[in-house]
Protein backbone atom coordinates (compact mmCIF):
# COMPACT_ATOMS: atom_id res chain seq x y z
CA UNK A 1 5.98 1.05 49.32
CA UNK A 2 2.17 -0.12 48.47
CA UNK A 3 1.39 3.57 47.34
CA UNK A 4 4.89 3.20 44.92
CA UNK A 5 3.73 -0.03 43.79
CA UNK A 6 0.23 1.00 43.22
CA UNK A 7 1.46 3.82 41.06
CA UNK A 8 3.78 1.74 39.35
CA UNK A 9 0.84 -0.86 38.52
CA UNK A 10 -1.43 2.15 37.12
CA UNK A 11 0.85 3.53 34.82
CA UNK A 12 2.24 0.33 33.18
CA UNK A 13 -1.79 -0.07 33.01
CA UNK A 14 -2.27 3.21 30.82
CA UNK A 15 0.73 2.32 28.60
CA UNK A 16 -0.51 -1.24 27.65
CA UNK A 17 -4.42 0.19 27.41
CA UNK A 18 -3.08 3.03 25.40
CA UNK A 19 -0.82 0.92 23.10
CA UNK A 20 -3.50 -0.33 21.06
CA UNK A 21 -4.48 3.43 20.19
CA UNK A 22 -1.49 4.41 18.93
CA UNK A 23 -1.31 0.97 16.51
CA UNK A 24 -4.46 2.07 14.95
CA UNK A 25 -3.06 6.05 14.72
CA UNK A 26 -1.55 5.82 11.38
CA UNK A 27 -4.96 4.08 9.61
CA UNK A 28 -7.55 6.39 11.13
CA UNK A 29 -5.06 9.44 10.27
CA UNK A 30 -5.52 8.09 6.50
CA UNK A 31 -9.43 7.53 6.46
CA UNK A 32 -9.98 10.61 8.26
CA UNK A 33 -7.81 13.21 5.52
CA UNK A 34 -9.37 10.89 2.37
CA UNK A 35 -5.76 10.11 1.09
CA UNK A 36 -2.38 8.02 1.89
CA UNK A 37 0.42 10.11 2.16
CA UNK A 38 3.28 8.18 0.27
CA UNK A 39 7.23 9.28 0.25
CA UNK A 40 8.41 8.15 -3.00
CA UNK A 41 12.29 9.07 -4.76
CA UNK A 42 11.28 10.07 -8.37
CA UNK A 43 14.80 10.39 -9.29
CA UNK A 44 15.28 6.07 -9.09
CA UNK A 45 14.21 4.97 -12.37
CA UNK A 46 12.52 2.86 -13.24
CA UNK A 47 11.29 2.38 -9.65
CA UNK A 48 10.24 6.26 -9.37
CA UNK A 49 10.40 8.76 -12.50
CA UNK A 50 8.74 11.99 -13.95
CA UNK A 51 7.07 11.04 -17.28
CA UNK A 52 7.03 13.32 -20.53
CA UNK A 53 4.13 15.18 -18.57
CA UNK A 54 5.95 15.67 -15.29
CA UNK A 55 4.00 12.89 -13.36
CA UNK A 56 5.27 10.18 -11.33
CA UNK A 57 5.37 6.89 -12.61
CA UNK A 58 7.74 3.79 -12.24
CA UNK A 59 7.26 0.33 -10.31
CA UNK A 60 7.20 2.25 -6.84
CA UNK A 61 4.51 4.61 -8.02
CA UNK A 62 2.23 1.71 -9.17
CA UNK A 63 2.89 -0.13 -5.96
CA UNK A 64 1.46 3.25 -4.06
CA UNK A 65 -1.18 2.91 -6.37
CA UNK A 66 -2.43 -0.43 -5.67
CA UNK A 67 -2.01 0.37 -1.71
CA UNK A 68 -3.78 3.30 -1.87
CA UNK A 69 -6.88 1.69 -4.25
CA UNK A 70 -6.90 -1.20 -1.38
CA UNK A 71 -7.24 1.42 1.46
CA UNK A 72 -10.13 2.78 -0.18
CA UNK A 73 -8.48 6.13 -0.47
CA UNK A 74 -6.56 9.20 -3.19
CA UNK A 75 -3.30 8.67 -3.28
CA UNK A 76 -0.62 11.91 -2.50
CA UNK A 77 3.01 11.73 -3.27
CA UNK A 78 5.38 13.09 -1.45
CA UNK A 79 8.70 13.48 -3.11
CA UNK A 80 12.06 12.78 -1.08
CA UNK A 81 15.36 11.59 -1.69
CA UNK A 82 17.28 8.73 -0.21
CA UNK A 83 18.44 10.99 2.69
CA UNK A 84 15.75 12.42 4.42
CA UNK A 85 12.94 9.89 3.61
CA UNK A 86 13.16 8.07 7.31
CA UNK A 87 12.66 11.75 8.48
CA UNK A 88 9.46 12.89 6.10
CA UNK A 89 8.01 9.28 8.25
CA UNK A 90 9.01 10.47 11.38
CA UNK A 91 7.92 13.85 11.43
CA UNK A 92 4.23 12.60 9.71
CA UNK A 93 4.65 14.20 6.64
CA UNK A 94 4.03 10.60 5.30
CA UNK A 95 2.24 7.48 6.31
CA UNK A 96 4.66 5.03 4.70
CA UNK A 97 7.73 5.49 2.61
CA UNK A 98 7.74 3.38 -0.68
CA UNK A 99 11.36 4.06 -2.52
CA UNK A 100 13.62 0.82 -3.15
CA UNK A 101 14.26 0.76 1.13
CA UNK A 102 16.47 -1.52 1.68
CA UNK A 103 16.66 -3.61 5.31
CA UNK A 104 19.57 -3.14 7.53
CA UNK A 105 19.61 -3.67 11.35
CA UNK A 106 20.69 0.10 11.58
CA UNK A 107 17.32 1.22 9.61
CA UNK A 108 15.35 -0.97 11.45
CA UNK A 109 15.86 0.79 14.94
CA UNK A 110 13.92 3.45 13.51
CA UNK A 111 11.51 2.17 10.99
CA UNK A 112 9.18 -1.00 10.76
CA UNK A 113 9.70 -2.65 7.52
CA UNK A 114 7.35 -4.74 5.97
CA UNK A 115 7.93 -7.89 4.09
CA UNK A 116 10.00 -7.37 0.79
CA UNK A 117 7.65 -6.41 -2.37
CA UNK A 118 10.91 -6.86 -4.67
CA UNK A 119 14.66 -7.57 -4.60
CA UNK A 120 17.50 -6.52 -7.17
CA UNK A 121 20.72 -8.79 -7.35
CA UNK A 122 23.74 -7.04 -5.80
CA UNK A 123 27.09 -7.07 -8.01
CA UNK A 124 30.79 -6.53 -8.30
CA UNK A 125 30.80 -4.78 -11.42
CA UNK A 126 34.09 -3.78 -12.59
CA UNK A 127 37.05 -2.92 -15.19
CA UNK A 128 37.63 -5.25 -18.15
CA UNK A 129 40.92 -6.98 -17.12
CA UNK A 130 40.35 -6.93 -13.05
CA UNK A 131 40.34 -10.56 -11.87
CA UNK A 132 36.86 -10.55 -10.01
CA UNK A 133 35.04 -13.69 -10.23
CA UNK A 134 35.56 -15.17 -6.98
CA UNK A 135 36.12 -13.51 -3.03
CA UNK A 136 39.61 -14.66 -3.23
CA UNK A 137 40.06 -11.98 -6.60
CA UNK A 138 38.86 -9.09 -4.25
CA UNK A 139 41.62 -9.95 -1.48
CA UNK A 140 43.36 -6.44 -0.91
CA UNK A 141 41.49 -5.01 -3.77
CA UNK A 142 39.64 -1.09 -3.55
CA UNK A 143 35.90 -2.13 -3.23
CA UNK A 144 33.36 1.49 -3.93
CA UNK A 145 29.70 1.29 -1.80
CA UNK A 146 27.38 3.23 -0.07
CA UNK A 147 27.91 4.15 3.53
CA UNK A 148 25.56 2.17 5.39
CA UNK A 149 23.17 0.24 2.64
CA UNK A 150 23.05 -3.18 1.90
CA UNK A 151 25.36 -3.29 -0.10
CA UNK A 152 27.92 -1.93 2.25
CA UNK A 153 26.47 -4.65 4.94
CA UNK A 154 27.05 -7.55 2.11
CA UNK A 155 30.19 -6.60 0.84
CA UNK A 156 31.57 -6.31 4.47
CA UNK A 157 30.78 -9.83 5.43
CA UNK A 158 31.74 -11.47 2.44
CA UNK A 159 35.03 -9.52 1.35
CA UNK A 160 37.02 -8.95 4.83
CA UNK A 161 40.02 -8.92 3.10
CA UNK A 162 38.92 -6.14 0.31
CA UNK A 163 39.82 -2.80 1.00
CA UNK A 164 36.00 -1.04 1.07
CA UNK A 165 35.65 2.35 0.00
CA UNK A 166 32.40 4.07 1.70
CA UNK A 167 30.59 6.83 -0.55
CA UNK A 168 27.79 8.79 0.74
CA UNK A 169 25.16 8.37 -1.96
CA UNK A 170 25.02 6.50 -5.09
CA UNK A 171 26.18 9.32 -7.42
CA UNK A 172 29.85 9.77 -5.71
CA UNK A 173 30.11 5.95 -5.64
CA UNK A 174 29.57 5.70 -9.54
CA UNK A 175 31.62 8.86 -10.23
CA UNK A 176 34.58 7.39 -7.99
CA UNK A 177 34.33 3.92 -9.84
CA UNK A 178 34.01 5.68 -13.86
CA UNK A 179 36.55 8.08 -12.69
CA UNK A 180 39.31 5.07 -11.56
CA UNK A 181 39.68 6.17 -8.25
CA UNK A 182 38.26 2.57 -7.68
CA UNK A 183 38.33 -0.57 -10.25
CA UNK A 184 35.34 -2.41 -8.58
CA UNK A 185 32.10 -1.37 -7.22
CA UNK A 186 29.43 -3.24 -5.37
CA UNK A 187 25.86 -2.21 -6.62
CA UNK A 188 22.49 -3.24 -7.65
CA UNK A 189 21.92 -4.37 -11.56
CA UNK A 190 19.63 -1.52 -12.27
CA UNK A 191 23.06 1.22 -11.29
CA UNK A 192 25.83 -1.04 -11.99
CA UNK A 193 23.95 -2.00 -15.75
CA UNK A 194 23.72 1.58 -16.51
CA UNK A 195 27.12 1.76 -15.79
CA UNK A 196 28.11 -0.84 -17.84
CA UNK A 197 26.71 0.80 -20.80
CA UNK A 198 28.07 3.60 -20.68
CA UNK A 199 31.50 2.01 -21.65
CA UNK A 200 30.68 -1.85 -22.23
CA UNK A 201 34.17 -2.01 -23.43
CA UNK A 202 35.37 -1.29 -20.54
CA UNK A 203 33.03 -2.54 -17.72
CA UNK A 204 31.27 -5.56 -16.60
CA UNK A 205 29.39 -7.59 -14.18
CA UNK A 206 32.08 -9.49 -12.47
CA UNK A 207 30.64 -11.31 -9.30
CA UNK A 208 27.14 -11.86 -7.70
CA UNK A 209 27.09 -11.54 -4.26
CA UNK A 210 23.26 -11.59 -3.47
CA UNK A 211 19.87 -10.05 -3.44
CA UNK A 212 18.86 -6.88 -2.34
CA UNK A 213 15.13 -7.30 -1.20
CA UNK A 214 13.59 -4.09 -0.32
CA UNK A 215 10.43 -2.97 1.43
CA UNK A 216 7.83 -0.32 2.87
CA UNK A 217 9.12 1.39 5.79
CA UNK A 218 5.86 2.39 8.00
CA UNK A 219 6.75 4.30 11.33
CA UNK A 220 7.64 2.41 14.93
CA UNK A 221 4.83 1.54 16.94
CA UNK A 222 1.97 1.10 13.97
CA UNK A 223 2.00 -2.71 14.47
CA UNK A 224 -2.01 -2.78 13.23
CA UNK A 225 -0.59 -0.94 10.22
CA UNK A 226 2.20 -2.43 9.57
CA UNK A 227 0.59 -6.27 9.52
CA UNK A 228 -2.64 -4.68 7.38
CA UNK A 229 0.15 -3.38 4.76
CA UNK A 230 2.12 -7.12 5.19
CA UNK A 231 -1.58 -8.51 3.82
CA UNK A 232 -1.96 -6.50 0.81
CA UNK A 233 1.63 -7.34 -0.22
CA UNK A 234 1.20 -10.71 0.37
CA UNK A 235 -2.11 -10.94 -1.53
CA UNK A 236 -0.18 -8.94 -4.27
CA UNK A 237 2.84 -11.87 -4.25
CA UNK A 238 -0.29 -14.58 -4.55
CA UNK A 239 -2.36 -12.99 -7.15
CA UNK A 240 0.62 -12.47 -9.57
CA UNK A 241 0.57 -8.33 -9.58
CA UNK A 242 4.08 -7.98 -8.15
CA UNK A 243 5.41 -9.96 -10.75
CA UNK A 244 3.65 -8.09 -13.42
CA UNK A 245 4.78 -5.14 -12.20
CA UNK A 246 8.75 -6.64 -11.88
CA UNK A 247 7.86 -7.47 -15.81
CA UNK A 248 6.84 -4.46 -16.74
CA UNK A 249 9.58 -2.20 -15.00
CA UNK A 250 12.30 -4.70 -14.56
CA UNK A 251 11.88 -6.90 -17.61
CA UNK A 252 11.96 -9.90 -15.86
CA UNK A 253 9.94 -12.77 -13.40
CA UNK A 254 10.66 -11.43 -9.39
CA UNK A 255 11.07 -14.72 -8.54
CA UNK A 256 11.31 -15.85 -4.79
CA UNK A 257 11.12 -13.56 -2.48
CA UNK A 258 12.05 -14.10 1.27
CA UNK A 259 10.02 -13.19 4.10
CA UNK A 260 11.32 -12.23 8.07
């Protein structure tokens, strides 16, 4: 029993004595290579784009910017898409992913999130005609959203009693809603706008239901990383440059943004 115990004692020793080690992984992988490795969408305007000249820009791009300038290193993008950008972080083919990430609980079992560096509202935007502009409108009514994103999360605890209608990605959800397969769906302004102007005869913003903060996912364990990135985002909240950079892609103040 004393030899089990003893054993027992030595390795919960090595894990806490190692723990600090692999905190400090993801930094010294970083200063050692000379560059950040940064997952970015550039198919999300304006929050990740190809310019006239092929080269990223948008609001997440200048965000990965002003990380990597901080860390004293050259920046990298790495390209993904919505799907397989928790896997490019897990696999260390980036350090941190920077591409409109939404928090949900199911997200978080995977990936540290930092505190939010911006938020877009989340809407009912729907048909011209469709009662919308309370909960009580959307009783029993088809509701399109995205299989497992915030929007699916808010919609499901505010509207029990609508009927939800999960879409794997963005583009089905908007082609199901234009199409009429749906009358309402629940979105962020910067889809649901574009939407809207494609036919503003026809559609409109019918209800707010909340903000959609979003942040940097960084991979489990890096808590030294993760609370170094927390400090340059909140130095970026207190010396103005988030909101400059919500005014210059956006169009408009960031406002208040919550912290967890």
């Amino acid at each position: 029993m004393k030899q089990l115990l003893c054993t027992f004692m030595l390795a919960v020793a090595a894990l806490v004595g190692s723990a600090p080690l692999a905190a400090a992984q993801t930094l010294e992988a970083i200063e050692s290579r000379g560059k950040v490795l940064i997952a970015i969408d550039t198919a999300v305007p304006p929050y990740g784009m190809l310019d006239e000249n092929m080269q990223p820009v948008g609001y997440d791009v200048d965000m990965a910017k002003m990380i990597a300038q901080d860390l004293g290193v050259e920046l990298e993008i790495v390209p993904v898409t919505g799907p397989n950008r928790i896997a490019y972080l897990e696999s260390n083919r980036a350090d941190m992913v920077i591409s409109t990430f939404g928090v949900t609980p199911e997200r978080a079992k995977t990936v540290n999130f930092t505190i939010p560096y911006g938020a877009n509202q989340i809407w009912i935007f729907g048909q011209k005609g469709e009662a919308a502009s309370s909960i009580a409108d959307l009783s029993g009514k088809p509701v399109a959203v995205v299989r497992g994103s915030i929007q699916d999360n808010v919609v499901t605890r505010m509207l029990p009693d609508a009927v939800i209608r999960r879409y794997e990605d963005d583009a089905t959800a908007a082609t199901a809603f234009l199409s009429g397969q749906v009358p309402f769906i629940a979105t962020g302004t910067l889809i649901g706008d574009k939407l809207v102007a494609r036919d503003t005869e026809n559609y409109e913003r019918k209800l707010l239901l909340g903000l959609n903060p979003y942040s940097i996912g960084l991979r489990k364990g890096d808590l030294e990383f993760l609370h170094l990135i927390n400090t340059f985002i909140y130095s970026y909240r207190l010396g103005g440059q988030l909101n400059e950079l919500s005014k210059k892609w956006i169009g408009a103040e960031l406002g208040n943004l919550q912290s967890f």
